[in-house]
N, C-alpha and C. Protein backbone atom coordinates (compact mmCIF):
# COMPACT_ATOMS: atom_id res chain seq x y z
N UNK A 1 44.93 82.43 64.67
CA UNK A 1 45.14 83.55 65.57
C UNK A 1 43.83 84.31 65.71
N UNK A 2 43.59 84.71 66.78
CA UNK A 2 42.36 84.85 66.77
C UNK A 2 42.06 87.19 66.63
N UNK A 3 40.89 87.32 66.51
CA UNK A 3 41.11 88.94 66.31
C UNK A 3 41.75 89.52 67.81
N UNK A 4 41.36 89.31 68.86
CA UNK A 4 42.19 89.95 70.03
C UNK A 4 43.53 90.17 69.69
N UNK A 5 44.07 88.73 69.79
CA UNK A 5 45.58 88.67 68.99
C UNK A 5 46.53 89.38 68.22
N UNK A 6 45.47 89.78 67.01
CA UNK A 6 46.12 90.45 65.92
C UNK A 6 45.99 91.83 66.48
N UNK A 7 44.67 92.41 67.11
CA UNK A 7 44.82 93.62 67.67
C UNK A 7 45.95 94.00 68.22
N UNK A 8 46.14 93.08 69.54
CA UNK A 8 47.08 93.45 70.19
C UNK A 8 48.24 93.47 69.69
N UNK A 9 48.85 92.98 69.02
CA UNK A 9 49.89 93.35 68.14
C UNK A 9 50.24 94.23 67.50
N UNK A 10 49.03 94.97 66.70
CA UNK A 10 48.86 95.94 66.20
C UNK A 10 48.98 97.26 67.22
N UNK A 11 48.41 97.16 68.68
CA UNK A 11 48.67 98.07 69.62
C UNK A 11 49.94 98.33 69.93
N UNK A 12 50.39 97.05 70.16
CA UNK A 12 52.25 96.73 70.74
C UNK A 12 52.94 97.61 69.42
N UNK A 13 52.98 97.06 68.18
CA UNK A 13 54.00 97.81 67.23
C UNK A 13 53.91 99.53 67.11
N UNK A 14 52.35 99.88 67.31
CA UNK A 14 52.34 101.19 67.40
C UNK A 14 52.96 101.57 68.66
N UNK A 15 52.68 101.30 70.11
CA UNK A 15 53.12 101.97 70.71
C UNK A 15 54.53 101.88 70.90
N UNK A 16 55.60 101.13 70.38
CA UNK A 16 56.69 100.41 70.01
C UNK A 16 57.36 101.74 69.30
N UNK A 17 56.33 102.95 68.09
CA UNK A 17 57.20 103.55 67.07
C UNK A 17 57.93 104.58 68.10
N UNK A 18 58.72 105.34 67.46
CA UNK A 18 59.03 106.61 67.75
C UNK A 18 58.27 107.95 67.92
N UNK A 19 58.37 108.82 68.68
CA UNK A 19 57.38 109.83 68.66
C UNK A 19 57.21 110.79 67.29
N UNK A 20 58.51 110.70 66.45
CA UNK A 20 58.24 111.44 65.11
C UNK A 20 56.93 110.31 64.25
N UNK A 21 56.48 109.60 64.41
CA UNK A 21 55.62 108.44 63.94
C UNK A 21 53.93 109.11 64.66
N UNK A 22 53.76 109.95 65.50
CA UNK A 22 52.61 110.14 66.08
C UNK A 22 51.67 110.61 65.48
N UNK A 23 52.07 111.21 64.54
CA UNK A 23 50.68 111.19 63.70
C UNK A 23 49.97 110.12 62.68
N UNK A 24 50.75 109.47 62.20
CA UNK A 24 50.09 108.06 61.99
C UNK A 24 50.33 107.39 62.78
N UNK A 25 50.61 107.44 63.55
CA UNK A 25 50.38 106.23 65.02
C UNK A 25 48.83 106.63 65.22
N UNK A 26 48.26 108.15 65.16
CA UNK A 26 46.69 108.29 66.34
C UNK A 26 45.84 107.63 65.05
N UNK A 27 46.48 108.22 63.35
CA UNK A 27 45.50 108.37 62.41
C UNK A 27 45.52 107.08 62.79
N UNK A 28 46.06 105.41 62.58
CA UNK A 28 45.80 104.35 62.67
C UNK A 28 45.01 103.84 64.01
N UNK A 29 44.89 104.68 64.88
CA UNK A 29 44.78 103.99 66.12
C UNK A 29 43.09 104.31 66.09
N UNK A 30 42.58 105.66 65.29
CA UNK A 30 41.37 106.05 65.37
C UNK A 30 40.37 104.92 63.91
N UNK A 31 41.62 104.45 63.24
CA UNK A 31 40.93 103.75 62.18
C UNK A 31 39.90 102.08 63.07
N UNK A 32 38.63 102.44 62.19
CA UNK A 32 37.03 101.09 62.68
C UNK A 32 37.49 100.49 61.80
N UNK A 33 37.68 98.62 61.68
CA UNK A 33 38.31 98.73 62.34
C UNK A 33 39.92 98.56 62.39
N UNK A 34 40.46 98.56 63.47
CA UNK A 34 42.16 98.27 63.96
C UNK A 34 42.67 97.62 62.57
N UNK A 35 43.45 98.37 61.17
CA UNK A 35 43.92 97.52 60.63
C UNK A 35 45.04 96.44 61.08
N UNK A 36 45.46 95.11 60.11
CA UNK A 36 46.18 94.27 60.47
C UNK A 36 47.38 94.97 60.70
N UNK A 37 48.36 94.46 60.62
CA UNK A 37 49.44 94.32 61.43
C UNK A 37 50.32 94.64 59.97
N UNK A 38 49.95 93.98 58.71
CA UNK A 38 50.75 93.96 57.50
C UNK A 38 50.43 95.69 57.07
N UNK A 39 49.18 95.89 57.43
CA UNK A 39 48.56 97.09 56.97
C UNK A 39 49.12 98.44 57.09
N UNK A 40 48.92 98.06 59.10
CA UNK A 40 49.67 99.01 59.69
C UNK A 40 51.34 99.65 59.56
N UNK A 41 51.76 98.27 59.41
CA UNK A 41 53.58 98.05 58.70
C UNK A 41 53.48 98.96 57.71
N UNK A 42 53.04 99.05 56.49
CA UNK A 42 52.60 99.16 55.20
C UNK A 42 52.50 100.63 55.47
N UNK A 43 51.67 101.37 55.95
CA UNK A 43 51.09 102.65 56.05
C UNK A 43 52.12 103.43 57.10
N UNK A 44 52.63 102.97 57.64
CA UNK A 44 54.53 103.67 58.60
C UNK A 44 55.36 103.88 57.78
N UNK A 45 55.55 102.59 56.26
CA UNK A 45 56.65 102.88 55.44
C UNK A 45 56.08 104.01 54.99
N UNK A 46 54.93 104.11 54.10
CA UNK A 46 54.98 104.88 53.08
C UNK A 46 55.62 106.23 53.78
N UNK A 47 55.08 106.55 55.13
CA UNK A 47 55.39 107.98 55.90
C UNK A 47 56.71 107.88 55.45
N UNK A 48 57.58 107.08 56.07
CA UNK A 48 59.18 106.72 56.22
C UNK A 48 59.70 107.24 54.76
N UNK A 49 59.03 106.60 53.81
CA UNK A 49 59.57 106.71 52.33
C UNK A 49 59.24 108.58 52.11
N UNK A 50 58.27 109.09 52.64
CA UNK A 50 58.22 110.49 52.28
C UNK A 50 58.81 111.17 53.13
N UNK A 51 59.21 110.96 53.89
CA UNK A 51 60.14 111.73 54.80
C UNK A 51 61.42 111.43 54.20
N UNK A 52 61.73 110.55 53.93
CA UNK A 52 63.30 110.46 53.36
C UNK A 52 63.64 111.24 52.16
N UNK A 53 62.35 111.28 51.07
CA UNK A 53 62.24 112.34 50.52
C UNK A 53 62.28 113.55 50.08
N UNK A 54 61.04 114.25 51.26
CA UNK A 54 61.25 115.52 51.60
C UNK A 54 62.37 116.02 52.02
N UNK A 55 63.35 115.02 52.58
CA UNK A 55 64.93 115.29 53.62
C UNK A 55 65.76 115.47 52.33
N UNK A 56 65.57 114.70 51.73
CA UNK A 56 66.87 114.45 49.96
C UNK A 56 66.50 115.77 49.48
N UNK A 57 65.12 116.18 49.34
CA UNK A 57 64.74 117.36 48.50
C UNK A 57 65.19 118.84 49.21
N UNK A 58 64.84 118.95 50.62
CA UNK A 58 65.10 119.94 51.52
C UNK A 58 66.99 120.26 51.64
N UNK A 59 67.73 118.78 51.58
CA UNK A 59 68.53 118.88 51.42
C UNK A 59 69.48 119.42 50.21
N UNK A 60 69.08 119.13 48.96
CA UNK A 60 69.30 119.83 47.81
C UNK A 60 69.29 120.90 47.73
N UNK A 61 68.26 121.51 47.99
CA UNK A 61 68.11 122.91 48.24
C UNK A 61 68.73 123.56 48.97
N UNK A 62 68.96 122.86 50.28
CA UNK A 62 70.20 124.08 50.64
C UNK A 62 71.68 123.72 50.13
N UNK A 63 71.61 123.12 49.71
CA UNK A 63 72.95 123.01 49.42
C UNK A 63 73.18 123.95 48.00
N UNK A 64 71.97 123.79 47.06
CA UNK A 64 71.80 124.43 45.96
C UNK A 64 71.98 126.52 46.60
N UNK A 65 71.38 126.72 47.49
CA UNK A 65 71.12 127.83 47.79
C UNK A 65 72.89 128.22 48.95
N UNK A 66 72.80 127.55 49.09
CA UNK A 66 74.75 127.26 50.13
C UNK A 66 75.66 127.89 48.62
N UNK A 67 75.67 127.29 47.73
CA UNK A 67 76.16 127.09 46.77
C UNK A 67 76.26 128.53 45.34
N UNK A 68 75.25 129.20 45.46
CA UNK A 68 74.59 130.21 44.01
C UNK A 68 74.25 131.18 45.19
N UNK A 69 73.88 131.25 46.10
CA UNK A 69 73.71 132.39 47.32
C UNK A 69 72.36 132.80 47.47
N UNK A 70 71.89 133.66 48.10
CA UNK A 70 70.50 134.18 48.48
C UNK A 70 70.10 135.79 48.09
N UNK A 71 69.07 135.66 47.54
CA UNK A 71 68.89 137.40 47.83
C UNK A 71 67.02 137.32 48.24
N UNK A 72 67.44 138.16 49.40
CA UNK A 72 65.92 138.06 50.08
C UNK A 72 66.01 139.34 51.10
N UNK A 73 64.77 140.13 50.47
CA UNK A 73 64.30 141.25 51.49
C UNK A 73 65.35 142.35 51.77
N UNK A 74 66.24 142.59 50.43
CA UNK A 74 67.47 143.58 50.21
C UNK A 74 68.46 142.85 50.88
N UNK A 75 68.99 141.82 50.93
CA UNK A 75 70.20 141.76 51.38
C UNK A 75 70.63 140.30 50.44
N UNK A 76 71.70 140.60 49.94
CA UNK A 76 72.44 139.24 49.57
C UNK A 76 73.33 138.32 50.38
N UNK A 77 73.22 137.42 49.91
CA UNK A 77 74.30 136.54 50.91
C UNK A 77 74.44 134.98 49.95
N UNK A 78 76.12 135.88 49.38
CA UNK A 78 76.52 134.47 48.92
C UNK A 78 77.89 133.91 49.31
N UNK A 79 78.28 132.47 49.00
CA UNK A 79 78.73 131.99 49.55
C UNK A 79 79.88 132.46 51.27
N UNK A 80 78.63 132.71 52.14
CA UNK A 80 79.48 132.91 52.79
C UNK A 80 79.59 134.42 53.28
N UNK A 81 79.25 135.55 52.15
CA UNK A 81 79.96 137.15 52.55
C UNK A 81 77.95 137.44 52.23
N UNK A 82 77.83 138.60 53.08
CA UNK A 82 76.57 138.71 53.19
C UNK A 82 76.91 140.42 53.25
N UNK A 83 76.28 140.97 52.35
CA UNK A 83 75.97 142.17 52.01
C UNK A 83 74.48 142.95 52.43
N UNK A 84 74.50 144.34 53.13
CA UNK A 84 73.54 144.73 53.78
C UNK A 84 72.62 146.08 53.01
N UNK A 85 71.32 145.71 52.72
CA UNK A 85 70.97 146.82 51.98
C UNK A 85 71.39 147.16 50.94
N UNK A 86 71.30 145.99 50.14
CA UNK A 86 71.74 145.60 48.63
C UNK A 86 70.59 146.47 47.63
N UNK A 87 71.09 147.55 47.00
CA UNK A 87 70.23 148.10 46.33
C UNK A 87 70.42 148.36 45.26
N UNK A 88 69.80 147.63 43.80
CA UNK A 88 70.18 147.80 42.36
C UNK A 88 70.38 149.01 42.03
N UNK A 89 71.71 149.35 41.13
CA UNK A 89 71.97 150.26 40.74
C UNK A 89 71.05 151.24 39.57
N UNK A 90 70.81 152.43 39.87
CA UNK A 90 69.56 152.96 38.54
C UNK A 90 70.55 153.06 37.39
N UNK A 91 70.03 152.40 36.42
CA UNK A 91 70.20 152.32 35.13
C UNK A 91 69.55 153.27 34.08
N UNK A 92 68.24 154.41 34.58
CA UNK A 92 67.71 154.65 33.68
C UNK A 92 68.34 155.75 33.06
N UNK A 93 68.99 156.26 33.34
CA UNK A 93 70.17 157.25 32.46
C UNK A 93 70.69 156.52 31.16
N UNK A 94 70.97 155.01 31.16
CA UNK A 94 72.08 155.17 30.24
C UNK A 94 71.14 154.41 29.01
N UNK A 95 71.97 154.64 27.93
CA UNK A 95 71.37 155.01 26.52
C UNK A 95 72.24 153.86 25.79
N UNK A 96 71.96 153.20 24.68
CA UNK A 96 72.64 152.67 23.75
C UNK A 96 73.33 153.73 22.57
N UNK A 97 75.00 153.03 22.91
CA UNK A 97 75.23 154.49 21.94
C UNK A 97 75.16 153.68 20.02
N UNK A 98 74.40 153.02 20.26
CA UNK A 98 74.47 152.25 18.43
C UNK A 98 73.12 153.20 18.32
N UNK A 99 71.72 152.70 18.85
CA UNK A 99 70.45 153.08 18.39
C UNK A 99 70.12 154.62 19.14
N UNK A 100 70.54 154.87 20.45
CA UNK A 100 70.25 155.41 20.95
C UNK A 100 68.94 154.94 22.08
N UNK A 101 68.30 153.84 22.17
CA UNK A 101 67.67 153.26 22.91
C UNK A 101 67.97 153.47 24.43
N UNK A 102 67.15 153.49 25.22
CA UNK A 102 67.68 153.59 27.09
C UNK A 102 66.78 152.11 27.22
């Protein structure tokens, strides 16, 4: 097979991906020179494999945070009931009545 060949192949499968693929579609396309075809395959998964990833991990998390609730920027919100201008109660009044400690 000759190098034209393999190029073009390598052109066809890239322009073949999906548009979520465009950034290693240009990074490969700007690579001196044109890797093979096994290469190019090779360097799409790994993206593929970290995106599935980041999705499992992103996904955990909300479900973790769905789950135990949120508190951000005075307001809580857990499962579901969301409370406005959530403001800790002052505590510094009260005293231990064993030591006397506050």
């Amino acid at each position: 097979m000759r190098v034209g060949d393999d190029e073009e192949k390598v052109m066809q499968f890239l322009m073949g991906l999906n548009d979520e693929y465009e950034a290693i579609r240009d990074q490969i396309l700007l690579m001196e020179p044109l890797p093979s075809i096994s290469k190019a395959y090779s360097m799409i998964t790994n993206v593929e494999s970290q995106r599935i990833v980041h999705n499992s991990i992103n996904e955990c998390v909300e479900n973790t945070v769905f789950q135990t609730g949120v508190y951000s920027g005075g307001k809580v919100q857990s499962r579901g009931q969301r409370f406005e201008n959530f403001e800790k109660p002052d505590k510094s009044h009260l005293k231990c009545d064993n030591c006397g400690k506050r």
